[in-house]
PDB file of N, CA and C in Angstrom:
ATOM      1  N   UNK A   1     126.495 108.766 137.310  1.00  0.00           N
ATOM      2  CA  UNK A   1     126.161 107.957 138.463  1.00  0.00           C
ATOM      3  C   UNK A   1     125.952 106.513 138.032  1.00  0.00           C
ATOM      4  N   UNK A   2     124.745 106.215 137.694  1.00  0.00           N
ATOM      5  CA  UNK A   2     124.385 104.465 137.427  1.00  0.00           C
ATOM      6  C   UNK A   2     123.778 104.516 136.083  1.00  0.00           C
ATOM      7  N   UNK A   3     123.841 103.163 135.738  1.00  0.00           N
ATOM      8  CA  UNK A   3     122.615 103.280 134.438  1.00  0.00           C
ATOM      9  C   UNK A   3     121.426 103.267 135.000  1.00  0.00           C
ATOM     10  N   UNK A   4     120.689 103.844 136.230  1.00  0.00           N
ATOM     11  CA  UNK A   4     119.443 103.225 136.661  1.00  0.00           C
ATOM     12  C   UNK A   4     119.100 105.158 136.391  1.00  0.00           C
ATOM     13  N   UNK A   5     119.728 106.171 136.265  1.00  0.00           N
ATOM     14  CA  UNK A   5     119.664 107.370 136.761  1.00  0.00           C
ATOM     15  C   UNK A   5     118.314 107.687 136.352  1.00  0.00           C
ATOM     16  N   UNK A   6     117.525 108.544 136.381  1.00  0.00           N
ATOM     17  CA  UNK A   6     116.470 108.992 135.850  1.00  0.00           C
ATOM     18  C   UNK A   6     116.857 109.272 134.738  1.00  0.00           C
ATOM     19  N   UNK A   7     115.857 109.691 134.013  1.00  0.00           N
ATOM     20  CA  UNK A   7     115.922 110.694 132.492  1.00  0.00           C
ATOM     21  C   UNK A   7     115.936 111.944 132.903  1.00  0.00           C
ATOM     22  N   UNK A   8     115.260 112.769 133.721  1.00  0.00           N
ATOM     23  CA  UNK A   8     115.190 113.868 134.033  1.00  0.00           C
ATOM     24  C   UNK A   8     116.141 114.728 134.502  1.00  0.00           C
ATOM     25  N   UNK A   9     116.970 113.661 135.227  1.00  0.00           N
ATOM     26  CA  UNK A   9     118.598 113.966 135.964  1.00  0.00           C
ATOM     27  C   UNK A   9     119.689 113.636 134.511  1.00  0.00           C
ATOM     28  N   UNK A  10     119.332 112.940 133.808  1.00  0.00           N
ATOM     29  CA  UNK A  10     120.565 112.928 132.724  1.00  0.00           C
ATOM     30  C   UNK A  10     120.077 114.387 131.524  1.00  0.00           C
ATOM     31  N   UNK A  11     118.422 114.781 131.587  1.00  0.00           N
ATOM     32  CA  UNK A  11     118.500 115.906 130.847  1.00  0.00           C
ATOM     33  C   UNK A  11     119.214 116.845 131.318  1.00  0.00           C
ATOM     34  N   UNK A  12     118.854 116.710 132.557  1.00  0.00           N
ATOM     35  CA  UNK A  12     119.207 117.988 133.695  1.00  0.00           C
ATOM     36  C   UNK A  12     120.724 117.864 132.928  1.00  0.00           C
ATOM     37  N   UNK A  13     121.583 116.776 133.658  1.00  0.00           N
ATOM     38  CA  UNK A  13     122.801 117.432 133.061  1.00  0.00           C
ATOM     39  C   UNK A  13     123.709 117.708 131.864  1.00  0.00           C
ATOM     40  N   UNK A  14     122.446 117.113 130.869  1.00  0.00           N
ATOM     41  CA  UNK A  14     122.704 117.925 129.408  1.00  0.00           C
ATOM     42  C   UNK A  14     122.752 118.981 129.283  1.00  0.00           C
ATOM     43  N   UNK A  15     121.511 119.478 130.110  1.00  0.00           N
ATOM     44  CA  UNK A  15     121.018 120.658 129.331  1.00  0.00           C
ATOM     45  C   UNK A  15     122.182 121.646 130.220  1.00  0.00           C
ATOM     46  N   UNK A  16     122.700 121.224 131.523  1.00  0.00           N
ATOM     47  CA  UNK A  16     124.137 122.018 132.392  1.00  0.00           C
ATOM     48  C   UNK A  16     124.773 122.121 131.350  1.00  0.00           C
ATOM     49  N   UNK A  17     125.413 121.438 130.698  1.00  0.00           N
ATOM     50  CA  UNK A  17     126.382 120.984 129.629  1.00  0.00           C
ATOM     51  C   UNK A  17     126.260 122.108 128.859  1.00  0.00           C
ATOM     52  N   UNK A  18     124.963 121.973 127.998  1.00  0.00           N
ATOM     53  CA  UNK A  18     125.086 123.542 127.214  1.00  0.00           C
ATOM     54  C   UNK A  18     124.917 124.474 127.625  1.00  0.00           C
ATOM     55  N   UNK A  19     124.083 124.942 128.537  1.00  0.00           N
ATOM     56  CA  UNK A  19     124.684 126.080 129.711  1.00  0.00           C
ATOM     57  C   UNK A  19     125.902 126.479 129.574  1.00  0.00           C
ATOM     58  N   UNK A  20     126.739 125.731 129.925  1.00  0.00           N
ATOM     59  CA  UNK A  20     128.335 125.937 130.314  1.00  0.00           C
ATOM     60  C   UNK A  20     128.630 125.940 128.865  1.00  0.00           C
ATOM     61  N   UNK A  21     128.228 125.025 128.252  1.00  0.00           N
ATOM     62  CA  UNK A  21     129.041 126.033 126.833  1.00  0.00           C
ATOM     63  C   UNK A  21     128.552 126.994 125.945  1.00  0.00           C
ATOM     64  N   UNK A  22     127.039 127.622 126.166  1.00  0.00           N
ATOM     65  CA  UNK A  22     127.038 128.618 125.741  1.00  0.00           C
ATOM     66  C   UNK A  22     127.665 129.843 126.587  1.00  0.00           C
ATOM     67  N   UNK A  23     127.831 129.769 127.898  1.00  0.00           N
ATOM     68  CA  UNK A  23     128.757 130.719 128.547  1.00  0.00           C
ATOM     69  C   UNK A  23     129.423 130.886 128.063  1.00  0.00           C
ATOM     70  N   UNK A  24     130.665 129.728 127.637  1.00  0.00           N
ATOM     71  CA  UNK A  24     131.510 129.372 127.093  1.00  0.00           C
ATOM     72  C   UNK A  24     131.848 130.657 125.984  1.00  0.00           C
ATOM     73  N   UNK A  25     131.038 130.537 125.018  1.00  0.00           N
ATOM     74  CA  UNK A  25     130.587 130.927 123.559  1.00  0.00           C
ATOM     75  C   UNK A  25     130.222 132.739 123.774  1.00  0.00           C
ATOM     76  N   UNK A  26     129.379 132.780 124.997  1.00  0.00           N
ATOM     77  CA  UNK A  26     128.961 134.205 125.049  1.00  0.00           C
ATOM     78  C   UNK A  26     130.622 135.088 125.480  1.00  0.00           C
ATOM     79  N   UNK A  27     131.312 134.580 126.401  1.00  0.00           N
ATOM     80  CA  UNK A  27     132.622 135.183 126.678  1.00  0.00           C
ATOM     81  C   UNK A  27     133.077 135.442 125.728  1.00  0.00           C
ATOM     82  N   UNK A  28     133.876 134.675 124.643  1.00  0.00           N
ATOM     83  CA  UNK A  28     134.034 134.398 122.941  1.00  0.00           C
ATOM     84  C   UNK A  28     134.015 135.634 122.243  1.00  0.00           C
ATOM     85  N   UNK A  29     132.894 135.954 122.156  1.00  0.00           N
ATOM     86  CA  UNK A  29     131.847 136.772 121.697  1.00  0.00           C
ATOM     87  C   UNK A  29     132.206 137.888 122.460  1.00  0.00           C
ATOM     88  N   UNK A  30     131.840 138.164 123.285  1.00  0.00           N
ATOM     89  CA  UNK A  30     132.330 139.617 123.954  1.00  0.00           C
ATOM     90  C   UNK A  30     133.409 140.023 124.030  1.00  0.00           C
ATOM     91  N   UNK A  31     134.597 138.956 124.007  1.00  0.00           N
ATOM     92  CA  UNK A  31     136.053 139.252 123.929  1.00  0.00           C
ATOM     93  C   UNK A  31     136.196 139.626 122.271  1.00  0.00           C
ATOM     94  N   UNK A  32     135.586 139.059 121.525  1.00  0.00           N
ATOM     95  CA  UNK A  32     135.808 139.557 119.896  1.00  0.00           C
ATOM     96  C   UNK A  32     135.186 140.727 119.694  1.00  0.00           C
ATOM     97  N   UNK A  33     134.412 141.075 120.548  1.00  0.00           N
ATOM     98  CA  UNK A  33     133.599 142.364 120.465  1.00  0.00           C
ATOM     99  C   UNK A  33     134.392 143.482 121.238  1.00  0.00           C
ATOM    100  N   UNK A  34     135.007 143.394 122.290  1.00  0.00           N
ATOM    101  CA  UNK A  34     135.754 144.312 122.696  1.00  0.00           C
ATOM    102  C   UNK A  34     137.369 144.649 121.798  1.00  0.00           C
ATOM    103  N   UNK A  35     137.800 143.654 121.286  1.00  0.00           N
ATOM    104  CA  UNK A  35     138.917 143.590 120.164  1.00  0.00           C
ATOM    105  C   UNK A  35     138.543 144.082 119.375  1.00  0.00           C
ATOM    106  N   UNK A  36     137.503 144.248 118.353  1.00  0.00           N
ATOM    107  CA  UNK A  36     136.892 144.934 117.239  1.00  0.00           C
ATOM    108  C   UNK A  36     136.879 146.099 117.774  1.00  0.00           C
ATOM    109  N   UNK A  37     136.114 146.915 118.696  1.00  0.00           N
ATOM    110  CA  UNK A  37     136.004 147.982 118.956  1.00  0.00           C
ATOM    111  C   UNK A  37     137.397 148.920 119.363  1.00  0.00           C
ATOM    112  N   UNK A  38     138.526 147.928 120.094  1.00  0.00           N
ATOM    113  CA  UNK A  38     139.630 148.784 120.335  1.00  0.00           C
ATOM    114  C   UNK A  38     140.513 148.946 118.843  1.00  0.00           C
ATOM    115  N   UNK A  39     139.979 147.797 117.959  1.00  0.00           N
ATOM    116  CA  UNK A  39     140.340 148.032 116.784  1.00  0.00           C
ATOM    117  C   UNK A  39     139.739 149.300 115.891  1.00  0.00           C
ATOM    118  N   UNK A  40     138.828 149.675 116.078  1.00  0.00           N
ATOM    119  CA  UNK A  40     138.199 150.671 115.555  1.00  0.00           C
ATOM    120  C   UNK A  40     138.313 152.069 115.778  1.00  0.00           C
ATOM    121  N   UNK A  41     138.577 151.761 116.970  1.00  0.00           N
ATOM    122  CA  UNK A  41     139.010 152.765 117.934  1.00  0.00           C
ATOM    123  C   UNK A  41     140.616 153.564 117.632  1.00  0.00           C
ATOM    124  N   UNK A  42     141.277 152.429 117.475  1.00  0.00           N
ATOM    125  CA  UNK A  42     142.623 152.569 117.093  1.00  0.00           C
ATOM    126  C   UNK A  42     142.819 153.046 115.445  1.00  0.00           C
ATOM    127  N   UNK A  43     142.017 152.661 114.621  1.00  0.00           N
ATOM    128  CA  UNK A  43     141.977 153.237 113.453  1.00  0.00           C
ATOM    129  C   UNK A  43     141.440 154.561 113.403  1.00  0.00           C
ATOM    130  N   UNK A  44     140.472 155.487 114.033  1.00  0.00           N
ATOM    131  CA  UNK A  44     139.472 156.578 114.542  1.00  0.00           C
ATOM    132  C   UNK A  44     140.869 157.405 114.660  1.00  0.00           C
ATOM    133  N   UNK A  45     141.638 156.635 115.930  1.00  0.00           N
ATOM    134  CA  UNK A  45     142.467 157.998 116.255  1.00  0.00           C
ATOM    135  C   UNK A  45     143.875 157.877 115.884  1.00  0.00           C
ATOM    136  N   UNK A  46     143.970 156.864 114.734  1.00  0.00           N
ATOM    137  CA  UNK A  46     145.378 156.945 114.034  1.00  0.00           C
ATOM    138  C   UNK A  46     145.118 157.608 112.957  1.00  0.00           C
ATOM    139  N   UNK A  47     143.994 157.652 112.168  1.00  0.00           N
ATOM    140  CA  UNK A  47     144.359 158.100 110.809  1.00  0.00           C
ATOM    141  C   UNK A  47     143.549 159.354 110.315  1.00  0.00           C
ATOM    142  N   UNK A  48     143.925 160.106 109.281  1.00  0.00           N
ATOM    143  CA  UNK A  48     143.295 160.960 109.079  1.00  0.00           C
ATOM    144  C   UNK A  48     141.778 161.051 107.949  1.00  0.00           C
ATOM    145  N   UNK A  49     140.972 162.060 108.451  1.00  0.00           N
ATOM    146  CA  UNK A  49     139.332 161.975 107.976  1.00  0.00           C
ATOM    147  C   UNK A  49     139.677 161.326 106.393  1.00  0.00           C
ATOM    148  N   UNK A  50     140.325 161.762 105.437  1.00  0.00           N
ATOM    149  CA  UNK A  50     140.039 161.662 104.241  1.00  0.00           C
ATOM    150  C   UNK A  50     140.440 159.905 103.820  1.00  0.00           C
ATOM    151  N   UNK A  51     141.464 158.704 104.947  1.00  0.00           N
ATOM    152  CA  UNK A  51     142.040 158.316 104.333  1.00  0.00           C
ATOM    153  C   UNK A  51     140.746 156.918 104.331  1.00  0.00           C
ATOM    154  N   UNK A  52     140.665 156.774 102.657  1.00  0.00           N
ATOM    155  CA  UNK A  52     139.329 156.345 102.504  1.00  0.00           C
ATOM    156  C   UNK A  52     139.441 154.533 102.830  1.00  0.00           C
ATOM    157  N   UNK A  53     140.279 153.643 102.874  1.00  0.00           N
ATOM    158  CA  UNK A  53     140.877 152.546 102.997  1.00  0.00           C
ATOM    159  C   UNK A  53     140.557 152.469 104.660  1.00  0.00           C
ATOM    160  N   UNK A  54     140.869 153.413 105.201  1.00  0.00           N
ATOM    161  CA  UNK A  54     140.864 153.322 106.797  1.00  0.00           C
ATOM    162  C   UNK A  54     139.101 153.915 107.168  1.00  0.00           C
ATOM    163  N   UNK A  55     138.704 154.466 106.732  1.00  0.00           N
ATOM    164  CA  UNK A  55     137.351 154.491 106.261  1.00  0.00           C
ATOM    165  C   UNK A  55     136.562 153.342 106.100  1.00  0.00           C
ATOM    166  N   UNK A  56     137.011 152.376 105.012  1.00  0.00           N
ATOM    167  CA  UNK A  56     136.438 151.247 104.943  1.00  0.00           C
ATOM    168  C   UNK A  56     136.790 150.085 105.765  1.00  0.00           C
ATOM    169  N   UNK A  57     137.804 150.408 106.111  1.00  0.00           N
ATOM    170  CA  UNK A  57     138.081 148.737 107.261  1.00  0.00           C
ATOM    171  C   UNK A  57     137.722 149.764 108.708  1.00  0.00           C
ATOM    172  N   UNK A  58     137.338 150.693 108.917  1.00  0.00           N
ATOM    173  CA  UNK A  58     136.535 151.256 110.282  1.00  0.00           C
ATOM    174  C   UNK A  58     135.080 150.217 110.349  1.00  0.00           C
ATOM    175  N   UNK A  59     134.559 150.726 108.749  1.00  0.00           N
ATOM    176  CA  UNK A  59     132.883 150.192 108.264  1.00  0.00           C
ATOM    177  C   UNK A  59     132.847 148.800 108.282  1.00  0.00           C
ATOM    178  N   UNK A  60     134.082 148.400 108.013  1.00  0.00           N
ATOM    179  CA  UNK A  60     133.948 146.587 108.083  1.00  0.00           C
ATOM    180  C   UNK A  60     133.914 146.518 109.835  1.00  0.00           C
ATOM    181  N   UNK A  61     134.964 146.753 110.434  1.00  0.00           N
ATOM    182  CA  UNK A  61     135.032 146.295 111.676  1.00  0.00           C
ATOM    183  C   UNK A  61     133.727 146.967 112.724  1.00  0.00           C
ATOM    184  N   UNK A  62     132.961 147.674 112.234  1.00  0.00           N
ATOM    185  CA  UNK A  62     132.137 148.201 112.591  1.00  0.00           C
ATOM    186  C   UNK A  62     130.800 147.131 112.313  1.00  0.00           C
ATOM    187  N   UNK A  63     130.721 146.933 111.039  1.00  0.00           N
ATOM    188  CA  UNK A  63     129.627 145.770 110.937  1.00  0.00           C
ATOM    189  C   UNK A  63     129.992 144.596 111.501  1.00  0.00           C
ATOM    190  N   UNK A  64     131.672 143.884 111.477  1.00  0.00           N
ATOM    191  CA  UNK A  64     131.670 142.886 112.768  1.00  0.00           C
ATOM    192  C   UNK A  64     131.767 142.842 113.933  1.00  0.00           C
ATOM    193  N   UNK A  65     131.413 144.403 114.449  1.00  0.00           N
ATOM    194  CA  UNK A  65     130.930 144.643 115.494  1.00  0.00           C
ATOM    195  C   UNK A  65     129.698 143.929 116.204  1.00  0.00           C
ATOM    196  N   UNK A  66     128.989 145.019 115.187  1.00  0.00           N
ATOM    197  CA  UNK A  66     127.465 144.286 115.066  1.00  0.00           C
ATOM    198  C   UNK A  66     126.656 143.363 115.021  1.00  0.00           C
ATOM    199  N   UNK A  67     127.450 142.720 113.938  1.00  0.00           N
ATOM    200  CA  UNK A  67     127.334 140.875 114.217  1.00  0.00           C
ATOM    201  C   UNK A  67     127.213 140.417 115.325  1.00  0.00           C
ATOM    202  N   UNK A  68     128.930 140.550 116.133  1.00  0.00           N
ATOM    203  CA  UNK A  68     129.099 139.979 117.184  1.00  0.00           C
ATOM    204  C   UNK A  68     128.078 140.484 118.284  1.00  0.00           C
ATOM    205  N   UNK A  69     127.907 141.603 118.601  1.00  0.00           N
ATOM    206  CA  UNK A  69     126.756 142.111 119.533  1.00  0.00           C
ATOM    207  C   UNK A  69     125.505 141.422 119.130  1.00  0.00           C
ATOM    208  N   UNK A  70     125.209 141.122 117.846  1.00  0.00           N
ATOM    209  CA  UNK A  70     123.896 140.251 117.975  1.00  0.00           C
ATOM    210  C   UNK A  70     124.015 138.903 118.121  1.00  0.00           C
ATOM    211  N   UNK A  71     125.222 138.424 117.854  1.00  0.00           N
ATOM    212  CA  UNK A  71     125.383 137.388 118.272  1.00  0.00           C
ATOM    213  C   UNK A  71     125.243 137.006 120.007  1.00  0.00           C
ATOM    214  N   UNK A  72     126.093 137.895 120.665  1.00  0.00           N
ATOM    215  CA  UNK A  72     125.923 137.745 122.324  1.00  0.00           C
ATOM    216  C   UNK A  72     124.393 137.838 122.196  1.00  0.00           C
ATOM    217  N   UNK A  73     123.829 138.652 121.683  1.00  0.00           N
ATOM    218  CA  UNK A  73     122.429 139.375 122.107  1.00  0.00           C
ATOM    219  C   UNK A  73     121.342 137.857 122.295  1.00  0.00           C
ATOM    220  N   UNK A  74     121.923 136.946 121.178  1.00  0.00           N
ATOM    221  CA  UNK A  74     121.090 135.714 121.027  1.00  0.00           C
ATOM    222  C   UNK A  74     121.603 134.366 121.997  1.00  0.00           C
ATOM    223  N   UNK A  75     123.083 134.318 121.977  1.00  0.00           N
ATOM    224  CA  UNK A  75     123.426 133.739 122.851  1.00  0.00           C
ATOM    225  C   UNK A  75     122.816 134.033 124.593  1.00  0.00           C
ATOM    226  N   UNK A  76     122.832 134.927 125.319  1.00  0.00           N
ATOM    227  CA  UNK A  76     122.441 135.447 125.930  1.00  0.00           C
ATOM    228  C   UNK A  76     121.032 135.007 126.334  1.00  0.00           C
ATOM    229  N   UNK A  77     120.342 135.248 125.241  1.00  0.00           N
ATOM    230  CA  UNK A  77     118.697 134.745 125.435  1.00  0.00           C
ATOM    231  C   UNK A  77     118.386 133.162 125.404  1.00  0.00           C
ATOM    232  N   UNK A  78     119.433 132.492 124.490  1.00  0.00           N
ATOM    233  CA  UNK A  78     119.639 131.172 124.825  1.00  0.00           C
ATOM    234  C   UNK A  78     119.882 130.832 126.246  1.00  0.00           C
ATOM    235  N   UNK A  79     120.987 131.150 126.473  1.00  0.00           N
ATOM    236  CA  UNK A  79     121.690 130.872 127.708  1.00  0.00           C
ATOM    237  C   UNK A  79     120.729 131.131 128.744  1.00  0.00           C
ATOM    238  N   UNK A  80     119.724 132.220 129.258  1.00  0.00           N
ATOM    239  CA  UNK A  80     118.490 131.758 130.050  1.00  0.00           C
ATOM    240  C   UNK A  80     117.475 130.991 129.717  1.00  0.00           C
ATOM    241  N   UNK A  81     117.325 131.117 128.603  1.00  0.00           N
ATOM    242  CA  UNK A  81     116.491 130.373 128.495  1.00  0.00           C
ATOM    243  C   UNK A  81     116.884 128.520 129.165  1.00  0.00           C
ATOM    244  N   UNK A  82     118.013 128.731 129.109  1.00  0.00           N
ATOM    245  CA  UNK A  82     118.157 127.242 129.090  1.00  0.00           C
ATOM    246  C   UNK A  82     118.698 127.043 131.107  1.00  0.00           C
ATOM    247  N   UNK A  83     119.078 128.147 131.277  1.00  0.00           N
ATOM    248  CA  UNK A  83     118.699 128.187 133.052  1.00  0.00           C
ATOM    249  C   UNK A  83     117.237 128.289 133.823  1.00  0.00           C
ATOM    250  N   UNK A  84     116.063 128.648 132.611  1.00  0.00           N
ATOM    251  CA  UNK A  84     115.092 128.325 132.963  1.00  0.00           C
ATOM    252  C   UNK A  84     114.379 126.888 133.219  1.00  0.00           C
ATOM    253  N   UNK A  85     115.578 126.643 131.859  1.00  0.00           N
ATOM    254  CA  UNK A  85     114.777 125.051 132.094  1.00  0.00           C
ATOM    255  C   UNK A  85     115.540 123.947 132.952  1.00  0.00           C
ATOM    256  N   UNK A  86     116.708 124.236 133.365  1.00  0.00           N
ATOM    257  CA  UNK A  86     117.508 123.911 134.565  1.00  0.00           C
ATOM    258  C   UNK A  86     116.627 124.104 135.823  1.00  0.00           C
ATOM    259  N   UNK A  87     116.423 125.486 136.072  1.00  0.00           N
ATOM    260  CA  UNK A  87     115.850 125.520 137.003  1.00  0.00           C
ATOM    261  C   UNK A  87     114.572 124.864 137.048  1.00  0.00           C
ATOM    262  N   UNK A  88     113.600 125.103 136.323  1.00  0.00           N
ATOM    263  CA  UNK A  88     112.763 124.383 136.524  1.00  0.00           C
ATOM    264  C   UNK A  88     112.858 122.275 137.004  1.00  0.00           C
ATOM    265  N   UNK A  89     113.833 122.004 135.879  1.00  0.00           N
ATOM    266  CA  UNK A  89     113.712 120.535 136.136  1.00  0.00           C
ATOM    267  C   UNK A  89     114.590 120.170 137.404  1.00  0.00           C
ATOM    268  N   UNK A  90     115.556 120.983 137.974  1.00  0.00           N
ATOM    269  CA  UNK A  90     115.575 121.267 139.473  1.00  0.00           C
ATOM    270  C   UNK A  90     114.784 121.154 140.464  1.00  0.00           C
ATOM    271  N   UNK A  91     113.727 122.001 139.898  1.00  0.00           N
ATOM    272  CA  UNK A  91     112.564 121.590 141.151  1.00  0.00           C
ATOM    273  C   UNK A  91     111.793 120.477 140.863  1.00  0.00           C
ATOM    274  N   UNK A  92     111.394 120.145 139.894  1.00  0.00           N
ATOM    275  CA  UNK A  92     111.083 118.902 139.530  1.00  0.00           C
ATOM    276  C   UNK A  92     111.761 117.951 140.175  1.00  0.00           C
ATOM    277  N   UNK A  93     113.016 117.942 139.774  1.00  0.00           N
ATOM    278  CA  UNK A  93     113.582 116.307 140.699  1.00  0.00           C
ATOM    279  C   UNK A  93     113.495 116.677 142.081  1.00  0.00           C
ATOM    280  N   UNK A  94     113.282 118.169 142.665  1.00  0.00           N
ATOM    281  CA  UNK A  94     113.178 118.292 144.161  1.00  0.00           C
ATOM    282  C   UNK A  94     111.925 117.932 144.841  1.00  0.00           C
ATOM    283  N   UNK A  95     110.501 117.226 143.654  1.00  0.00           N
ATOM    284  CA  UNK A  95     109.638 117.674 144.590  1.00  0.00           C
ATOM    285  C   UNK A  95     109.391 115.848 144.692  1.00  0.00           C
ATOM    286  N   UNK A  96     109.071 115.866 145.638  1.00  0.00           N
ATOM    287  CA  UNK A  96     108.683 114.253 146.197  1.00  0.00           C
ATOM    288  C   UNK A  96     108.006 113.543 145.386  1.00  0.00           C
ATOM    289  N   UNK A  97     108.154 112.120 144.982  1.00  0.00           N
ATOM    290  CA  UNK A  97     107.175 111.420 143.884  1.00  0.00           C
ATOM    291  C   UNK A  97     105.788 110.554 144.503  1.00  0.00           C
ATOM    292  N   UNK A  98     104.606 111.220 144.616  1.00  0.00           N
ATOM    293  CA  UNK A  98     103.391 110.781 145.110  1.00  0.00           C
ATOM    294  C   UNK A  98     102.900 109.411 144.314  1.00  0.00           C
ATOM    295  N   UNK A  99     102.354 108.759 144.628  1.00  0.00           N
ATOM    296  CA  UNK A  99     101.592 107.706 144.027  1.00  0.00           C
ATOM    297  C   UNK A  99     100.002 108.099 143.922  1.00  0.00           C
ATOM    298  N   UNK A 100      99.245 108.750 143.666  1.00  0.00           N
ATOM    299  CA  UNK A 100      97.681 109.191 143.963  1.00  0.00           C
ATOM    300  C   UNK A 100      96.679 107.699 143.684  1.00  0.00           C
ATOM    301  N   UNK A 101      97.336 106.678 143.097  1.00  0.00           N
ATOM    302  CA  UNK A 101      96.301 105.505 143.021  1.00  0.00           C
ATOM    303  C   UNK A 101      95.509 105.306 142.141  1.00  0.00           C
ATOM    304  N   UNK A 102      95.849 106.354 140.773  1.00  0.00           N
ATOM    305  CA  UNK A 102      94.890 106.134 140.131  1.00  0.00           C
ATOM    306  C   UNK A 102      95.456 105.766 138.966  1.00  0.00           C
ATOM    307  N   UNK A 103      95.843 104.899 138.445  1.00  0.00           N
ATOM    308  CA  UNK A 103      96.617 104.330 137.282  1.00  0.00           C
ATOM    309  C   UNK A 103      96.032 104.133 136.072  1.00  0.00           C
ATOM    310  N   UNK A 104      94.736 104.137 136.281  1.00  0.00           N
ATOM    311  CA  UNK A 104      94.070 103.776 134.949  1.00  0.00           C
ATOM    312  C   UNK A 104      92.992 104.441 134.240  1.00  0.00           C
TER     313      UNK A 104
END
């Protein structure tokens, strides 16, 4: 808008900013997490119990499973957290600015 904007309205739309890109980031993340798993999946029912190579890249893609699920898990808690504080400074710029008179 102007250079006169508030501070509160330019946090506000920082803090939108990372909002939208930790969304961004959490999608990311769940799409690498569903690829790992059909990957895992696909190794499970291609190969047979003993073959120990397919065994170990199951256990790898299995721990970057995991990763990635804790990764969303944190993204996630970011990502409200930071609609909390949207919302909140939302109502903040919504609520009327009083003068009470007492300045000093």
């Amino acid at each position: 808008m102007s250079d006169h904007e508030p501070r509160e309205m330019q946090a506000l739309r920082q803090l939108e900013q990372l909002v939208r890109h930790l969304g961004e980031e959490l999608a990311t993340f769940r799409r690498r997490a569903i690829q790992a798993e059909g990957k895992l999946k696909s190794f499970e029912s291609s190969t047979p119990s003993g073959d120990l190579f397919a065994i170990q890249q199951a256990a790898q893609l299995q721990r970057e499973n995991d990763e990635l699920r804790a990764r969303i898990a944190f993204a996630t808690d970011r990502t409200r957290g930071f609609l909390e504080q949207v919302r909140f400074l939302r109502q903040q710029a919504a609520r009327p600015v009083t003068n009470s008179g007492s300045d000093g």
